[in-house]
N, C-alpha and C. Protein backbone atom coordinates (compact mmCIF):
# COMPACT_ATOMS: atom_id res chain seq x y z
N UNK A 1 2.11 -10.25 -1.27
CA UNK A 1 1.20 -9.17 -1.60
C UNK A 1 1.97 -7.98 -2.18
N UNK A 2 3.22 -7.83 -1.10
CA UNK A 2 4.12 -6.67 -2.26
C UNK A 2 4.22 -6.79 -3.77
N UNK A 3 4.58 -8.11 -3.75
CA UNK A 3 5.09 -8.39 -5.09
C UNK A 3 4.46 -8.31 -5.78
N UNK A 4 2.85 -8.99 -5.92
CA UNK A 4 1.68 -8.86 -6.44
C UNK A 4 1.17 -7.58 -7.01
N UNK A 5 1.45 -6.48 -5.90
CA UNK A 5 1.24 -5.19 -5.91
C UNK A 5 2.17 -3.99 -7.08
N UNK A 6 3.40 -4.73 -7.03
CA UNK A 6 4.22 -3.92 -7.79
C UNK A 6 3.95 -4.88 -8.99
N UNK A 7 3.89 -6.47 -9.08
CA UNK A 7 3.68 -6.22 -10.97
C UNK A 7 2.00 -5.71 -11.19
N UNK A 8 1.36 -5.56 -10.54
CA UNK A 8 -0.16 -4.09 -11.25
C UNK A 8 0.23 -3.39 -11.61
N UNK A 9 1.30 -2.68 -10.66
CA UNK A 9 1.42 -1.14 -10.98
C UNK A 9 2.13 -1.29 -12.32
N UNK A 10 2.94 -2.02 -12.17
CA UNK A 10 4.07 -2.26 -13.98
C UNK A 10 2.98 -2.63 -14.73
N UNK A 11 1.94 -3.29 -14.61
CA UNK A 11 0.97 -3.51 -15.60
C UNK A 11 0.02 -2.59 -15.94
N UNK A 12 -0.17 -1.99 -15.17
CA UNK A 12 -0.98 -0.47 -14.91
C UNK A 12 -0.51 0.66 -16.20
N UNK A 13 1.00 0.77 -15.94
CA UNK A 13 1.83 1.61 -16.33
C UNK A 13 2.09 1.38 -18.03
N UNK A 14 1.90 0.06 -18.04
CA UNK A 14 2.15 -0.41 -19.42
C UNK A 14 0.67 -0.10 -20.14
N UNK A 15 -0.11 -0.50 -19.80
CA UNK A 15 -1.54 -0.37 -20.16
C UNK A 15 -1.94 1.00 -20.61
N UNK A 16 -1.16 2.05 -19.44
CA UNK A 16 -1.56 3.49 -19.83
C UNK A 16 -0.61 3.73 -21.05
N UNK A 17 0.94 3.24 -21.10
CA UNK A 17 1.40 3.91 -22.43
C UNK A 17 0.96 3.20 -23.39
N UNK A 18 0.15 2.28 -23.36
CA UNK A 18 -0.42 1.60 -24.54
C UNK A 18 -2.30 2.20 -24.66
N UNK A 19 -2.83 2.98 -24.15
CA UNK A 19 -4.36 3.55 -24.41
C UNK A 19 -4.56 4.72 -23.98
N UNK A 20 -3.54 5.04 -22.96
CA UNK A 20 -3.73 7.15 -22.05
C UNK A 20 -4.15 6.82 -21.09
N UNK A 21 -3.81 7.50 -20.23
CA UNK A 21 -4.11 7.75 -18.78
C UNK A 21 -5.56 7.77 -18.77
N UNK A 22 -6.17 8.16 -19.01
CA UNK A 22 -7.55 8.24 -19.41
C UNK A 22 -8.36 7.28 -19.24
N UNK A 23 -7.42 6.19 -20.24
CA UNK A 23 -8.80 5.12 -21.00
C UNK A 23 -7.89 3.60 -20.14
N UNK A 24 -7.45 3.96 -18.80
CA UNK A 24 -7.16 2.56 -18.43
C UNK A 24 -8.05 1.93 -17.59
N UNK A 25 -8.61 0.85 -17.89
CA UNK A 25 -9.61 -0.01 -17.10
C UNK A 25 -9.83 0.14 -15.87
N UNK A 26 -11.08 0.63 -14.86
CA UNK A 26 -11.44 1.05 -13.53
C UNK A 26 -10.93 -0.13 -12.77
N UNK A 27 -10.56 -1.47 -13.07
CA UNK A 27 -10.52 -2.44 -12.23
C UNK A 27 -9.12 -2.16 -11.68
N UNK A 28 -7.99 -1.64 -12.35
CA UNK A 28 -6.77 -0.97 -11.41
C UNK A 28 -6.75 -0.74 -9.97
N UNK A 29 -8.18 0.58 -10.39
CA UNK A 29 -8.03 1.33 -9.46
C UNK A 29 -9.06 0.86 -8.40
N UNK A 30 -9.75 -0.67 -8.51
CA UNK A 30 -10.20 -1.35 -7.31
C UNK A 30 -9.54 -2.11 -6.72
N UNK A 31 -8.43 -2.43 -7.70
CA UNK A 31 -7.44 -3.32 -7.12
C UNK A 31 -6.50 -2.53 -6.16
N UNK A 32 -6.01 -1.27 -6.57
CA UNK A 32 -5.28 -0.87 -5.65
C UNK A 32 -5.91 -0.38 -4.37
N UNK A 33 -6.68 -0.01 -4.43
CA UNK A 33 -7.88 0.52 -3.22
C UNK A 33 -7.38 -0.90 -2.50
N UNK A 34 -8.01 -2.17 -2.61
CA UNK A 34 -8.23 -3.22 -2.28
C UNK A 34 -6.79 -3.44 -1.47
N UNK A 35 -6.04 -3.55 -2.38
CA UNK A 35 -4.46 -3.45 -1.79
C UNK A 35 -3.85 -2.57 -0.72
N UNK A 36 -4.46 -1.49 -0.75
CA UNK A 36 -3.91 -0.69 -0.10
C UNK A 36 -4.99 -1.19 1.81
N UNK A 37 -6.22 -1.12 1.47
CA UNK A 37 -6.86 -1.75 2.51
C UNK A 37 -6.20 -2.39 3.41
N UNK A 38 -5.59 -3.66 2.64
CA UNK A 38 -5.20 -5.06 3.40
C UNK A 38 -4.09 -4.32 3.75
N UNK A 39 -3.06 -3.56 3.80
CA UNK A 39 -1.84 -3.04 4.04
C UNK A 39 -2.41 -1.77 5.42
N UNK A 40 -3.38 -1.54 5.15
CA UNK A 40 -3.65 -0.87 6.61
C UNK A 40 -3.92 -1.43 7.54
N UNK A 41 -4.87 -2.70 6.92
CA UNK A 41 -5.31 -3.71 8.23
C UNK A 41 -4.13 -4.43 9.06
N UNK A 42 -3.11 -4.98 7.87
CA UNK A 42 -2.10 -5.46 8.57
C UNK A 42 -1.21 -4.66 9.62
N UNK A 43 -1.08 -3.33 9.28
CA UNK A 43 -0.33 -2.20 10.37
C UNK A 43 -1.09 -1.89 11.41
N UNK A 44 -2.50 -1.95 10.97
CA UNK A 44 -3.25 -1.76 12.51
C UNK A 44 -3.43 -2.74 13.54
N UNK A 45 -3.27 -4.44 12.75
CA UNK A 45 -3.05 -5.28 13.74
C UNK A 45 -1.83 -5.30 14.28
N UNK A 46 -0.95 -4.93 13.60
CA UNK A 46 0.90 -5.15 14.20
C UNK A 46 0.89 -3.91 15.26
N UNK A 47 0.54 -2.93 15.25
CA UNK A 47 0.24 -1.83 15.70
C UNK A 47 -0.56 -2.32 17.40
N UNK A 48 -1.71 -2.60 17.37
CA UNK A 48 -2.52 -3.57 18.32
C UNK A 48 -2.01 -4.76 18.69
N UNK A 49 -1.25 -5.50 18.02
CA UNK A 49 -0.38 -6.86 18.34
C UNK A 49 0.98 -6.28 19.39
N UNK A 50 1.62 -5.47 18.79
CA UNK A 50 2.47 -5.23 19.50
C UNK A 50 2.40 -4.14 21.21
N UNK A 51 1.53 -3.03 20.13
CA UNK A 51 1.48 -1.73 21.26
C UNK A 51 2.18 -0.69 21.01
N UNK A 52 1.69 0.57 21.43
CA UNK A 52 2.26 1.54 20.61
C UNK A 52 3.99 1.72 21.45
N UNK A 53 4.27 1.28 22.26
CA UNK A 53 5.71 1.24 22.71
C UNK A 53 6.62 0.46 22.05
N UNK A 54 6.43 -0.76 21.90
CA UNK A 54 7.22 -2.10 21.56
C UNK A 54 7.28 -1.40 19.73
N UNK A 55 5.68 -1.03 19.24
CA UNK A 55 5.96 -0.89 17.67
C UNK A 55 6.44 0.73 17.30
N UNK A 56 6.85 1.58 18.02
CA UNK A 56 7.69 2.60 18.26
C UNK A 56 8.94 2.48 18.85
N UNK A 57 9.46 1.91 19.73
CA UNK A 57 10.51 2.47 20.35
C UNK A 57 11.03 0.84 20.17
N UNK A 58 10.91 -0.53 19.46
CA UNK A 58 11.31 -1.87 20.00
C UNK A 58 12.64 -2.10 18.73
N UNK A 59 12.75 -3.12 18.74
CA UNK A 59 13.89 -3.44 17.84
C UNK A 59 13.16 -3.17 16.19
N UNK A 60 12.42 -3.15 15.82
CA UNK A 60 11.99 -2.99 14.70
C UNK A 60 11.51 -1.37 14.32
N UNK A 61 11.63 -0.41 15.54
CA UNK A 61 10.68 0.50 14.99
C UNK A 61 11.13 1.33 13.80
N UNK A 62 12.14 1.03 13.62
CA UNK A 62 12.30 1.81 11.86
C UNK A 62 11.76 1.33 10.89
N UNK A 63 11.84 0.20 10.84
CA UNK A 63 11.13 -0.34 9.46
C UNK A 63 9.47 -0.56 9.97
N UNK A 64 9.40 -0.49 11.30
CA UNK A 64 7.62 -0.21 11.46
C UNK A 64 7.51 1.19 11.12
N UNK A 65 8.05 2.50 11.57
CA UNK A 65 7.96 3.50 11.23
C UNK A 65 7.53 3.75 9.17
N UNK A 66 8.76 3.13 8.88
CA UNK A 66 8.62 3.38 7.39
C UNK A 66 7.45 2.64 6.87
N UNK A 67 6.99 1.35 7.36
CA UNK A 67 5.85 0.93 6.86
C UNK A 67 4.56 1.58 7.07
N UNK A 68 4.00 2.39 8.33
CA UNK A 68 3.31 3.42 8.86
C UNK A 68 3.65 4.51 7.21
N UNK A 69 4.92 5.31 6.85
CA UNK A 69 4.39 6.40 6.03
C UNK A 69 4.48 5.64 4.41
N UNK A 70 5.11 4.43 4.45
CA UNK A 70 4.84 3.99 2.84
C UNK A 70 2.81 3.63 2.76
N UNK A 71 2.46 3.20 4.12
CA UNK A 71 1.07 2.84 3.83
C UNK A 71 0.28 4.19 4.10
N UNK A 72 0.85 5.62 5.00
CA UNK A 72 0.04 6.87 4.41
C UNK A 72 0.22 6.84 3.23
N UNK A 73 1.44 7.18 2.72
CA UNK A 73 1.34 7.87 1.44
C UNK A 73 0.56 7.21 0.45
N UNK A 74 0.07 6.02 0.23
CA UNK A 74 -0.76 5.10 -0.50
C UNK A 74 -1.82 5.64 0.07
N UNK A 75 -2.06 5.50 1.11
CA UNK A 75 -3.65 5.77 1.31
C UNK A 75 -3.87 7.26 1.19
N UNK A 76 -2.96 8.55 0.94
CA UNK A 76 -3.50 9.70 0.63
C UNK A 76 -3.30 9.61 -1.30
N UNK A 77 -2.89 9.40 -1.45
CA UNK A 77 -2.89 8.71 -2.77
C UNK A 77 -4.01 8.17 -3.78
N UNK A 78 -4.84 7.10 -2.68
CA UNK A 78 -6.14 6.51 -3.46
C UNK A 78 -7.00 7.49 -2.94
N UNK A 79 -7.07 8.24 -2.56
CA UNK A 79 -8.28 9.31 -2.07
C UNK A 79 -8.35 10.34 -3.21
């Protein structure tokens, strides 16, 4: 799904220097909505799967931490 996610955005990006920011196709910006969704759902189950101790303080909580503000900043983003 990452991967998926980053060639849109490169396709996104190409699309706009080829018509303007303006005039790039609304389906982008359902796709990323869409994307960004499934990336909350998955942190809220790992989040609920684990518990807020184990997915804070356990062997992973840095890269759970960073996945928590890479999926804010997306979701203040599509708003």
């Amino acid at each position: 799904l990452i991967i998926v996610n980053a060639a849109l955005m490169g396709i996104e990006i190409d699309v706009a220097g080829q018509v303007g920011q303006n005039d790039i196709p609304t389906w982008f910006s359902t796709v990323n909505k869409l994307v960004v969704v499934i990336f909350v759902v998955e942190t809220a189950l790992k989040l609920l799967a684990m518990g807020c101790k184990d997915f804070f303080k356990g062997p992973d909580a840095l890269w759970n931490c960073f996945d928590v503000l890479i999926v804010s900043l997306s979701v203040a983003e599509s708003m």
